[in-house]
N, C-alpha and C. Protein backbone atom coordinates (compact mmCIF):
# COMPACT_ATOMS: atom_id res chain seq x y z
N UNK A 1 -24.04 -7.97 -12.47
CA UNK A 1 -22.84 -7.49 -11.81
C UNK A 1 -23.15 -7.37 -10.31
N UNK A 2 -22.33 -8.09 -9.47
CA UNK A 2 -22.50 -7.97 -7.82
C UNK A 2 -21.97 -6.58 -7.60
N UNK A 3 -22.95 -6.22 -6.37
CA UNK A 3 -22.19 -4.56 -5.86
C UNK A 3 -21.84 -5.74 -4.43
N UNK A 4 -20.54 -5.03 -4.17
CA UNK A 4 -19.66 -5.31 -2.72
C UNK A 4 -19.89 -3.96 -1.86
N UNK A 5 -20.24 -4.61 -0.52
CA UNK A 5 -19.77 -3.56 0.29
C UNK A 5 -18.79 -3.31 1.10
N UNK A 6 -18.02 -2.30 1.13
CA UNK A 6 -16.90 -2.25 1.31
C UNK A 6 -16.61 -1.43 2.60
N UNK A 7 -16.22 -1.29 3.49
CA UNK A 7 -15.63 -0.61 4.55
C UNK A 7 -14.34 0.52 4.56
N UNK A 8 -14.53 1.57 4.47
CA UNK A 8 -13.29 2.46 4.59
C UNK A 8 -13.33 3.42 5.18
N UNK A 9 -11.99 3.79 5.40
CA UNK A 9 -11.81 5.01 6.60
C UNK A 9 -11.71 6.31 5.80
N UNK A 10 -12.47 7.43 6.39
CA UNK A 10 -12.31 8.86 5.16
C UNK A 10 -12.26 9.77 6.19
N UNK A 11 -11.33 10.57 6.47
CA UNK A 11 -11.71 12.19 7.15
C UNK A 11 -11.40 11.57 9.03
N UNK A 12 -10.60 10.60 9.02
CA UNK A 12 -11.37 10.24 10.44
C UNK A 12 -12.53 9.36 10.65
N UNK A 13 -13.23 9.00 10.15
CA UNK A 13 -14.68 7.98 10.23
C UNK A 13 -14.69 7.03 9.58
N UNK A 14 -15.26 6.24 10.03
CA UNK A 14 -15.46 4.60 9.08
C UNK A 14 -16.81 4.74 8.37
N UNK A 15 -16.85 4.65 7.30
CA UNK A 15 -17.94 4.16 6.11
C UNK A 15 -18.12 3.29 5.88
N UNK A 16 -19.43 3.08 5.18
CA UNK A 16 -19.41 1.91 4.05
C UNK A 16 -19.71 2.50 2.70
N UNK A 17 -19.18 2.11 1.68
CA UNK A 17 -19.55 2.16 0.09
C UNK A 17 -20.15 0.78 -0.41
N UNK A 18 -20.68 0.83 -1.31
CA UNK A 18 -21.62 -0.35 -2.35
C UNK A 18 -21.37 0.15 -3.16
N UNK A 19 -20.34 -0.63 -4.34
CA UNK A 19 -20.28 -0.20 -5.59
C UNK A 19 -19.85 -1.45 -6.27
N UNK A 20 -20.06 -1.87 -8.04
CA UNK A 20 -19.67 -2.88 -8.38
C UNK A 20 -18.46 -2.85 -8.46
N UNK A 21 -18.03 -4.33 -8.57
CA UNK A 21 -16.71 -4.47 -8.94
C UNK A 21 -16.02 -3.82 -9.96
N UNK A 22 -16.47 -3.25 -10.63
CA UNK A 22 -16.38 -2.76 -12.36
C UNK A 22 -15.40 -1.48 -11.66
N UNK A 23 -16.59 -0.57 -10.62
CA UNK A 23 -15.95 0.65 -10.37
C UNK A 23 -15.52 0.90 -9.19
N UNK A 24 -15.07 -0.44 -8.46
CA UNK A 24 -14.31 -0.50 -7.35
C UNK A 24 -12.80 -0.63 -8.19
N UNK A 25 -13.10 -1.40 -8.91
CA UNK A 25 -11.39 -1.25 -10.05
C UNK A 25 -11.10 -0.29 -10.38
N UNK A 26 -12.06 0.47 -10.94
CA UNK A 26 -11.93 1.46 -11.67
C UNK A 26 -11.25 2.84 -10.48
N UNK A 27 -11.64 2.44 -9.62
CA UNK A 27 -11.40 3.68 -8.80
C UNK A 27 -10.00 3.49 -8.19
N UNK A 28 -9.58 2.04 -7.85
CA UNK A 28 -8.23 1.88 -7.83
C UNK A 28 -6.99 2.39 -8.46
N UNK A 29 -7.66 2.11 -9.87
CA UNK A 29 -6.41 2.08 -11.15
C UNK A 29 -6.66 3.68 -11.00
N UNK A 30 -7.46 4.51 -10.63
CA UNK A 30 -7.38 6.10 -10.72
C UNK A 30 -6.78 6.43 -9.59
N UNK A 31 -6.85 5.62 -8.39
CA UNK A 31 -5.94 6.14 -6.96
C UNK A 31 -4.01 6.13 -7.79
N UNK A 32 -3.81 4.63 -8.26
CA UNK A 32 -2.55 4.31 -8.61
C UNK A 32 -2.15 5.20 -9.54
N UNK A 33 -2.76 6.05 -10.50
CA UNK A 33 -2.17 6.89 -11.51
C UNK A 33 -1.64 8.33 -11.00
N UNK A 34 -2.57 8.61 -9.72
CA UNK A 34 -2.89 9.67 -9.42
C UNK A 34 -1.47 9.28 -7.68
N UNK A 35 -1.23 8.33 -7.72
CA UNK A 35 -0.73 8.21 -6.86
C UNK A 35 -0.81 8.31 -5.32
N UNK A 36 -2.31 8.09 -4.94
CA UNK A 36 -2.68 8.34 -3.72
C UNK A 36 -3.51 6.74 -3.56
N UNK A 37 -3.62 7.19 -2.13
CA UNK A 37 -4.80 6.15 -1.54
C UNK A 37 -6.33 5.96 -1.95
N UNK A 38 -6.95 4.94 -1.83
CA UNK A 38 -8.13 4.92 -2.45
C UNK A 38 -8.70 5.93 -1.44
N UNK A 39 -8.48 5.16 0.35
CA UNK A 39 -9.12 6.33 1.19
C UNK A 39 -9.08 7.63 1.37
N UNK A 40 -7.57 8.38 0.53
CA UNK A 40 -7.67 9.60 0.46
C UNK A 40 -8.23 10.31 -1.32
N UNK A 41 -8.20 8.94 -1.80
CA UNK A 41 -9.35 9.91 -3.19
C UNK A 41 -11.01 9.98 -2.69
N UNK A 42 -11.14 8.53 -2.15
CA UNK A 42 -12.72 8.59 -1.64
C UNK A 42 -13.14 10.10 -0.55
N UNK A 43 -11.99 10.63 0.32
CA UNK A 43 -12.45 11.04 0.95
C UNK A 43 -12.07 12.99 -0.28
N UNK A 44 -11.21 12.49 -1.01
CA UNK A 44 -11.85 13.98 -2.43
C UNK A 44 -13.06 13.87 -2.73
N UNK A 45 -13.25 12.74 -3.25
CA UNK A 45 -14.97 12.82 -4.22
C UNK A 45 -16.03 13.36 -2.87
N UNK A 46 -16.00 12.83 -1.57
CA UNK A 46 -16.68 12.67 -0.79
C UNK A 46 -16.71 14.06 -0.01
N UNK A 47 -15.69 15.40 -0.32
CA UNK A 47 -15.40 16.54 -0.27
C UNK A 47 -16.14 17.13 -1.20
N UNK A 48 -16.38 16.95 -2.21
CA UNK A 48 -16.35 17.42 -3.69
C UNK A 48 -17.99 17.02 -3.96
N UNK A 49 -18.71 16.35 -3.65
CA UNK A 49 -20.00 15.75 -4.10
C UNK A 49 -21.07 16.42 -3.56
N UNK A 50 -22.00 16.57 -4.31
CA UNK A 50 -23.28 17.47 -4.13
C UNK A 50 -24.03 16.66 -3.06
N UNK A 51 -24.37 17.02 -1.53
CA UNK A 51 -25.17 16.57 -0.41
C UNK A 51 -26.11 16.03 -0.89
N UNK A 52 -26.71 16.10 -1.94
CA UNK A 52 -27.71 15.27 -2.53
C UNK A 52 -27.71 13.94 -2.72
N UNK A 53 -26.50 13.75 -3.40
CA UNK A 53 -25.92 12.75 -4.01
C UNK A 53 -25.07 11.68 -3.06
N UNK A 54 -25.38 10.67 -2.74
CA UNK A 54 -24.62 9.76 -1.95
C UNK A 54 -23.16 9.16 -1.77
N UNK A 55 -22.46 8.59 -1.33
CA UNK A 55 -21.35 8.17 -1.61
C UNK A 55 -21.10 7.56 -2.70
N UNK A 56 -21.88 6.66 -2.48
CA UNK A 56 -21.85 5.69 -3.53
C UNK A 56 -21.88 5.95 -5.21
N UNK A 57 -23.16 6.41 -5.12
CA UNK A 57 -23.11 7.13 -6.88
C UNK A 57 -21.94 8.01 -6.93
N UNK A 58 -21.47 8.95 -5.75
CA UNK A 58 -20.58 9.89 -6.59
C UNK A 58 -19.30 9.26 -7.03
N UNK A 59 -19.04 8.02 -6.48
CA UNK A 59 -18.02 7.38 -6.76
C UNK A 59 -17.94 6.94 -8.22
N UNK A 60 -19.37 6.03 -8.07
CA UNK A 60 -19.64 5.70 -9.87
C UNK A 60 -19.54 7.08 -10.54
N UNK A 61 -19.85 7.64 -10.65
CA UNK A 61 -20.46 8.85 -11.47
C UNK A 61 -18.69 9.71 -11.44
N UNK A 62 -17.37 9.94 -10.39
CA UNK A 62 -16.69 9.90 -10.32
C UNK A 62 -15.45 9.09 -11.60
N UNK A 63 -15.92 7.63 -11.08
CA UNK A 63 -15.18 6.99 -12.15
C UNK A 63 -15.78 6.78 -13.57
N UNK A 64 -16.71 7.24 -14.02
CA UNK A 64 -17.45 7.46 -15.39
C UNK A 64 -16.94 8.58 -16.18
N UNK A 65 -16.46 9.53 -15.32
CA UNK A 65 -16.28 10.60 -15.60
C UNK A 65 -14.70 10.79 -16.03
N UNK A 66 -13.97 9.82 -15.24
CA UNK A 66 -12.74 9.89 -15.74
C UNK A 66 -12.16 8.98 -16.54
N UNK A 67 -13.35 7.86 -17.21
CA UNK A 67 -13.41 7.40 -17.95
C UNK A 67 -13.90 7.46 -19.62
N UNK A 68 -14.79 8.71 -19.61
CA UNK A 68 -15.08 9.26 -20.31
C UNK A 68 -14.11 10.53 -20.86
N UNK A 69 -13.52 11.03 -19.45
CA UNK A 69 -12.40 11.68 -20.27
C UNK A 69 -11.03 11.01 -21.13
N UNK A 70 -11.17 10.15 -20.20
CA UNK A 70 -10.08 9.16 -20.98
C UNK A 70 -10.08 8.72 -22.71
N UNK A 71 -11.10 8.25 -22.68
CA UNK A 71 -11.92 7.91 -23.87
C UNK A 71 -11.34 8.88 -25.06
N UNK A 72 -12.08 10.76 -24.38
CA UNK A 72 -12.56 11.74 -25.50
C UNK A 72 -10.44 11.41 -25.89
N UNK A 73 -9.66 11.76 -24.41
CA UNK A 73 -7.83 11.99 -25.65
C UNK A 73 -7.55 11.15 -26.15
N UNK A 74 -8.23 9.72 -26.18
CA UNK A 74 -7.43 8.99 -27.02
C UNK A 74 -8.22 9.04 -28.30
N UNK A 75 -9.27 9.54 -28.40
CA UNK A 75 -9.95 9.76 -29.72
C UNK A 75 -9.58 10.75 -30.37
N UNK A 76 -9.19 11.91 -29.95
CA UNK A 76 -8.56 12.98 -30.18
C UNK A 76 -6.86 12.62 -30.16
N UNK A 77 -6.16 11.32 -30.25
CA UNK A 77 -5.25 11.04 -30.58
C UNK A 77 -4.01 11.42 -29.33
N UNK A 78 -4.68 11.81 -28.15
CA UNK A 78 -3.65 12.02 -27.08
C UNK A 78 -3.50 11.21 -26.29
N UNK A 79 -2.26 11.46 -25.31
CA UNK A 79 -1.83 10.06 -24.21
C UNK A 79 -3.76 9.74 -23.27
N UNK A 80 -3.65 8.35 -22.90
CA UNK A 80 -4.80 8.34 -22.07
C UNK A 80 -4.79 8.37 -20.84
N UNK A 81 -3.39 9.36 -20.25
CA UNK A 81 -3.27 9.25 -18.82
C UNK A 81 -2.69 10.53 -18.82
């Protein structure tokens, strides 16, 4: 799987992220549900993420997470959104 690097604006500042394509999608289809911008969810996670932890992973680790929740309601027989 290629990681892309990507350029975006968060908070006022230009970044870069490296993430695969897998969870550059993934983070899309969670901006569109959620109804916001990718640059204003990146710049939640990027609020929200332990200083330890880089952009990048928290993004993966971000979209794992809401993929995994996804997962548990539809196993538990509820909507997956």
């Amino acid at each position: 799987m290629t990681i892309v690097k990507r350029s975006i604006s968060i908070s006022g500042h230009s970044t870069s992220i490296s993430v695969e394509e897998a969870f550059w999608n993934g983070l899309r289809d969670i901006a569109e549900r959620q109804e916001t911008s990718i640059a204003r969810l990146v710049a939640a996670i990027d609020a929200e993420r332990d200083t330890q932890t880089n952009l990048s992973s928290a993004i993966r680790l971000f979209v794992f997470d809401d993929a995994l929740r996804r997962a548990e309601r539809i196993e538990d027989g509820g909507p997956s959104d």
